[in-house]
Protein backbone atom coordinates (compact mmCIF):
# COMPACT_ATOMS: atom_id res chain seq x y z
CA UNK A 1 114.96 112.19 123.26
CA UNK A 2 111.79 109.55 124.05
CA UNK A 3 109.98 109.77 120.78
CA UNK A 4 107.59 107.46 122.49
CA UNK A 5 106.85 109.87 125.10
CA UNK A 6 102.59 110.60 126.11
CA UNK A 7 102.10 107.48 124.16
CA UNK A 8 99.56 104.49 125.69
CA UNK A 9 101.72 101.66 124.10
CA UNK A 10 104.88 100.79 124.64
CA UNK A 11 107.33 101.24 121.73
CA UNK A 12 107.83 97.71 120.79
CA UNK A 13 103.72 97.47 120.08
CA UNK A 14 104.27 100.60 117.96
CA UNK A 15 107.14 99.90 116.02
CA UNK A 16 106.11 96.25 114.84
CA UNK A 17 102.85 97.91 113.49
CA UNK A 18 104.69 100.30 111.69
CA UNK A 19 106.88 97.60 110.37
CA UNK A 20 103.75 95.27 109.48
CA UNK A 21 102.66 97.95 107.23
CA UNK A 22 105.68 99.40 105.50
CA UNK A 23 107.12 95.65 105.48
CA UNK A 24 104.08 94.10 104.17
CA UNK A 25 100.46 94.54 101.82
CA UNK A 26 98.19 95.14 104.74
CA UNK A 27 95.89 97.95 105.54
CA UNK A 28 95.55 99.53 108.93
CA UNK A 29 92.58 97.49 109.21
CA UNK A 30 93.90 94.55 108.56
CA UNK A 31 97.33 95.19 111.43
CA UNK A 32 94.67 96.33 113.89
CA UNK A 33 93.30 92.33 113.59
CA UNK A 34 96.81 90.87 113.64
CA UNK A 35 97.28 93.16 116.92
CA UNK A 36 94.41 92.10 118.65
CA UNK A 37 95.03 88.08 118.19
CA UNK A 38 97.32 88.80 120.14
CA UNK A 39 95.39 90.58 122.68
CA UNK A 40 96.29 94.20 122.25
CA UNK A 41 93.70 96.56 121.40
CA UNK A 42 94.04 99.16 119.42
CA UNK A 43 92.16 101.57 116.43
CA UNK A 44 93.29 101.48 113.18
CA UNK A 45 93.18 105.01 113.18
CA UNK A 46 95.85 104.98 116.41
CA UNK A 47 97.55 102.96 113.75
CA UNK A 48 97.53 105.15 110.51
CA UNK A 49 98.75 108.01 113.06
CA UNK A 50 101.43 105.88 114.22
CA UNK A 51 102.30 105.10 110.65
CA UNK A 52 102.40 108.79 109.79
CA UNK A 53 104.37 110.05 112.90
CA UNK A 54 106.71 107.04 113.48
CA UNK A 55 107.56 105.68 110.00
CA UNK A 56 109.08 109.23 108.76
CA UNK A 57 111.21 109.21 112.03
CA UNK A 58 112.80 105.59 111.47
CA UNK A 59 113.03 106.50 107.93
CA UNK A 60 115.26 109.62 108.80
CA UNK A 61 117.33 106.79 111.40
CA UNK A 62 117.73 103.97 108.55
CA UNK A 63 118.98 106.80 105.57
CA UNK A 64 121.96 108.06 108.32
CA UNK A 65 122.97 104.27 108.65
CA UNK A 66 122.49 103.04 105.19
CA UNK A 67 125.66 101.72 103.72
CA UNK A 68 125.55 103.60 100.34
CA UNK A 69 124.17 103.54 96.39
CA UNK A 70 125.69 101.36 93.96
CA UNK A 71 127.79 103.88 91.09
CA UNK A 72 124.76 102.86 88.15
CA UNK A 73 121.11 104.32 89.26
CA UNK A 74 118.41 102.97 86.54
CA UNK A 75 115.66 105.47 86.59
CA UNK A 76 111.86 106.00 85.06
CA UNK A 77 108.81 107.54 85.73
CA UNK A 78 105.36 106.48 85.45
CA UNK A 79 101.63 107.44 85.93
CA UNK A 80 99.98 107.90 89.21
CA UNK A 81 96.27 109.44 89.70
CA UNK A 82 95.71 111.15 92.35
CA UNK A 83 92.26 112.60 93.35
CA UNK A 84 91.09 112.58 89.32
CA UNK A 85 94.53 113.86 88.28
CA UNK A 86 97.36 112.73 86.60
CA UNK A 87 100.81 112.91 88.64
CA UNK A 88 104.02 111.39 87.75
CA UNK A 89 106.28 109.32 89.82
CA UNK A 90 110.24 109.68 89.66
CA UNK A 91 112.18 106.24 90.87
CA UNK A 92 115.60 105.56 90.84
CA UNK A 93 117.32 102.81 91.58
CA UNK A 94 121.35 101.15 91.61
CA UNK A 95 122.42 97.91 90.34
CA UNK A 96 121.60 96.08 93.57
CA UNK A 97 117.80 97.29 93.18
CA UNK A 98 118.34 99.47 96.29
CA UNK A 99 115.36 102.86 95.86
CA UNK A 100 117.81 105.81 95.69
CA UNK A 101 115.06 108.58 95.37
CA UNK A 102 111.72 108.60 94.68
CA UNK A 103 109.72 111.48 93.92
CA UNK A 104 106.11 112.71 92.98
CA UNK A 105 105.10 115.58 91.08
CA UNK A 106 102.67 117.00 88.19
CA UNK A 107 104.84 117.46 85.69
CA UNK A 108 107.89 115.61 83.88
CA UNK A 109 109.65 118.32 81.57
CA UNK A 110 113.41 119.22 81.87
CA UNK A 111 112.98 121.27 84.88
CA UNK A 112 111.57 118.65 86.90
CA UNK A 113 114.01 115.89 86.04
CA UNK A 114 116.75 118.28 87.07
CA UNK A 115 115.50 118.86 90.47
CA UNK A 116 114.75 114.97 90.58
CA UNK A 117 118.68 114.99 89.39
CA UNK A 118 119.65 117.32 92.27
CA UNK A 119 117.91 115.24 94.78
CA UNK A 120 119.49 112.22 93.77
CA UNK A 121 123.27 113.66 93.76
CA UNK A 122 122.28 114.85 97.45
CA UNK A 123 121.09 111.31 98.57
CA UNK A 124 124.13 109.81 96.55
CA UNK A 125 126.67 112.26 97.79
CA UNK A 126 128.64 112.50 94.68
CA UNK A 127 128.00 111.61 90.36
CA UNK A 128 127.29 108.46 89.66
CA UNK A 129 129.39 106.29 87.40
CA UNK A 130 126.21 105.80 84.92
CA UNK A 131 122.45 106.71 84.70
CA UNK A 132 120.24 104.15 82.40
CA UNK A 133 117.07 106.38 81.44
CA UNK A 134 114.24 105.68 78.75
CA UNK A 135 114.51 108.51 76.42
CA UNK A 136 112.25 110.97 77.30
CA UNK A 137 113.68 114.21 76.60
CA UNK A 138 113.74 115.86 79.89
CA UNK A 139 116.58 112.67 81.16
CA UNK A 140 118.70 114.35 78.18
CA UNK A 141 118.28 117.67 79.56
CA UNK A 142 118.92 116.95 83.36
CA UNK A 143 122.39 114.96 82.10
CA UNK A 144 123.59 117.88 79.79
CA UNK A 145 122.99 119.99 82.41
CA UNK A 146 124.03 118.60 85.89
CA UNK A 147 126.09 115.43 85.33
CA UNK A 148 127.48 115.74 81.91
CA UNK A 149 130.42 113.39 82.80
CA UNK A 150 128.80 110.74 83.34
CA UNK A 151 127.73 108.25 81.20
CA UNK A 152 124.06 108.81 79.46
CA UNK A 153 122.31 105.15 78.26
CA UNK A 154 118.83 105.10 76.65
CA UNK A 155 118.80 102.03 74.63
CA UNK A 156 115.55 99.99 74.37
CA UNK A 157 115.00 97.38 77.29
CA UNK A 158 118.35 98.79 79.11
CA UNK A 159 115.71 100.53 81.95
CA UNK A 160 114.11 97.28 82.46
CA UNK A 161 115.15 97.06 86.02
CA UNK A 162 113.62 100.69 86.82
CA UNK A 163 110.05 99.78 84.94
CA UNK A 164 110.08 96.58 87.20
CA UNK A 165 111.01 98.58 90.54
CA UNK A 166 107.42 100.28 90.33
CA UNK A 167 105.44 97.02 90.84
CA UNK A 168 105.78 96.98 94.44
CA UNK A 169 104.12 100.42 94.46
CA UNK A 170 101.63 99.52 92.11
CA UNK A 171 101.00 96.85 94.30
CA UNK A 172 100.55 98.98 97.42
CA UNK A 173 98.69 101.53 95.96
CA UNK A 174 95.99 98.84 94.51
CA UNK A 175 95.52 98.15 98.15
CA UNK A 176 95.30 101.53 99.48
CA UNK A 177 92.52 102.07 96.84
CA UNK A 178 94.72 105.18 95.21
CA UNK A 179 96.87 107.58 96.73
CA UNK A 180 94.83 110.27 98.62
CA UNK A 181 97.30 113.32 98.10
CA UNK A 182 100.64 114.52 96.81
CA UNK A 183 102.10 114.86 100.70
CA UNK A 184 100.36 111.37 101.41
CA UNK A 185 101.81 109.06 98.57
CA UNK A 186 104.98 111.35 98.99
CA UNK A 187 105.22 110.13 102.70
CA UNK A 188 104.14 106.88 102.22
CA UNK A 189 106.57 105.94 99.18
CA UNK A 190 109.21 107.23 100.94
CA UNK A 191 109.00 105.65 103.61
CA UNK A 192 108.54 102.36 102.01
CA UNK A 193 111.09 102.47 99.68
CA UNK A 194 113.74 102.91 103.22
CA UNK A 195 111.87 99.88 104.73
CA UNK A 196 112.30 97.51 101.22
CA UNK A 197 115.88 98.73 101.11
CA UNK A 198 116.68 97.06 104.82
CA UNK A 199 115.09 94.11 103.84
CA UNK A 200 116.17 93.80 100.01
CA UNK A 201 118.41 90.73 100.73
CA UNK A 202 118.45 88.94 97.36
CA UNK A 203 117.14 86.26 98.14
CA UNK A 204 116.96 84.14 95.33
CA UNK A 205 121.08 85.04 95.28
CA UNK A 206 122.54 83.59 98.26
CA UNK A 207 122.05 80.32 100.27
CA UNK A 208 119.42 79.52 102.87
CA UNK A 209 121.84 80.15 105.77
CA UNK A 210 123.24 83.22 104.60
CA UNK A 211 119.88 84.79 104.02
CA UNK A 212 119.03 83.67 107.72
CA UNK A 213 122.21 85.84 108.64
CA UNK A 214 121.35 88.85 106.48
CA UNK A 215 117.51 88.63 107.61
CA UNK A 216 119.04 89.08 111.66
CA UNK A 217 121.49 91.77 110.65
CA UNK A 218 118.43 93.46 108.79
CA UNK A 219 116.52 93.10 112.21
CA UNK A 220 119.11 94.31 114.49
CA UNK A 221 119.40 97.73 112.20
CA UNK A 222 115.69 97.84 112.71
CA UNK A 223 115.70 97.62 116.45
CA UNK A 224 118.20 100.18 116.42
CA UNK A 225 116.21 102.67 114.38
CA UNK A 226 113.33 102.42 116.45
CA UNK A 227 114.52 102.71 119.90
C-alpha cells in the first residue's frame, strides 16, 4: 500500500521532516525554515500533520524490526502538566538505555502500574530477568502481582538510569511549550522514544569508525521504514 498516496510531496521530502523533528529539538516552525533553504515550500502546519500521520506509521514499521529489550528494564515515573493538570509519565527502560514503554496517565496507584506492567510484558514478549523501581508502593504491587519471579530492586540511586532517561523529554517538552493533551504527548512520546531507540548508538562506547558503521545501518533501517 502507497501511504504517500494524494500527497503534494514526494515521500523522501516527507519523511526527512518527520525525522528532523522526532530526531532532533526543533519545532515545526523551525523544519519548515530548514525546508525552504533548500527551496521547498511548505506550512508548518503541512508539517505537524505529516508528523501526526507519518511518524505513528514508521513507528509501527521500526517496533516489528527492532531487535529486542535487554532482560533488566529500569523504570520511574515523573510529573507532567498538562492543560493545568497534573499527569504522570511511566518510562521504562533496559540496560542498553533502549525506551521499552512509555506511558501517560492521571494516576500512579497499583492499578495503573499493573497495566503499565502488562504493557511492558506485551512489548517485551516474555518476564524480564529484573525490574529496578524506586519504591513507590504501586511497583510492589504490580511485581507481587504479575511478575513475582522476577527479581524486585528498590535500593536508593539503583533507578538512576530511569530518572536520567526523562531528560530528553523534559527537553522536548520545554520546547513544545507543554504538552497540549493526553492523546498528543501520548503520540508524540511514543513516537520519539522508537526514533531515539534507532539512533541510540553509544556513542561515547565505541570508536569513531564503528559509530560511522552503526550511524549507516541506523539509516538504512530508516529508509526501510519509510518507504
Amino acid at each position: 500500500m502507497n501511504i504517500y498516496k494524494r500527497h503534494r510531496f514526494p515521500s523522501d521530502i516527507i519523511s526527512y521532516a518527520v525525522w528532523l523533528y522526532y530526531r532532533f529539538n526543533l519545532s515545526h516552525s523551525d523544519i519548515e525554515d530548514l525546508l525552504a533553504e533548500r527551496g521547498i515550500t511548505v506550512s508548518r502546519e503541512a508539517i505537524r500533520l505529516w508528523c501526526i500521520k507519518f511518524g505513528s506509521i514508521y513507528t509501527r514499521r521500526l517496533k516489528r524490526k527492532h531487535r529486542g529489550y535487554g532482560d533488566t528494564f529500569f523504570i520511574d515515573e515523573v510529573f507532567v502538566k498538562i492543560s493545568g493538570k497534573q499527569h504522570y509519565l511511566w518510562r521504562a527502560v533496559d540496560q542498553d538505555g533502549e525506551v521499552v514503554d512509555v506511558y501517560l496517565q492521571k494516576k500512579r496507584e497499583g492499578a495503573t502500574a499493573k497495566r503499565f506492567f502488562k504493557r511492558l510484558l506485551c512489548s517485551h514478549g516474555n518476564e524480564p530477568r529484573k525490574i529496578v523501581t524506586d519504591k513507590l508502593g504501586s511497583y510492589g504491587v504490580a511485581h507481587r502481582d504479575l511478575i513475582p519471579e522476577t527479581i524486585h530492586i528498590s535500593d536508593r540511586y539503583a533507578n538512576n538510569r530511569a530518572e536520567q532517561s526523562h531528560e530528553p523529554t523534559r527537553v522536548r517538552e520545554r520546547g513544545m511549550r507543554r504538552f497540549k493533551s493526553m492523546p498528543q504527548a501520548q503520540r508524540f512520546l511514543t513516537n520519539h522514544a522508537s526514533v531515539s531507540n534507532l539512533f541510540n548508538l553509544g556513542r561515547h562506547l565505541v570508536s569513531a569508525e564503528q559509530y560511522r558503521n552503526l550511524r549507516e545501518s541506523a539509516f538504512k533501517m530508516w529508509q526501510q521504514a519509510v518507504v
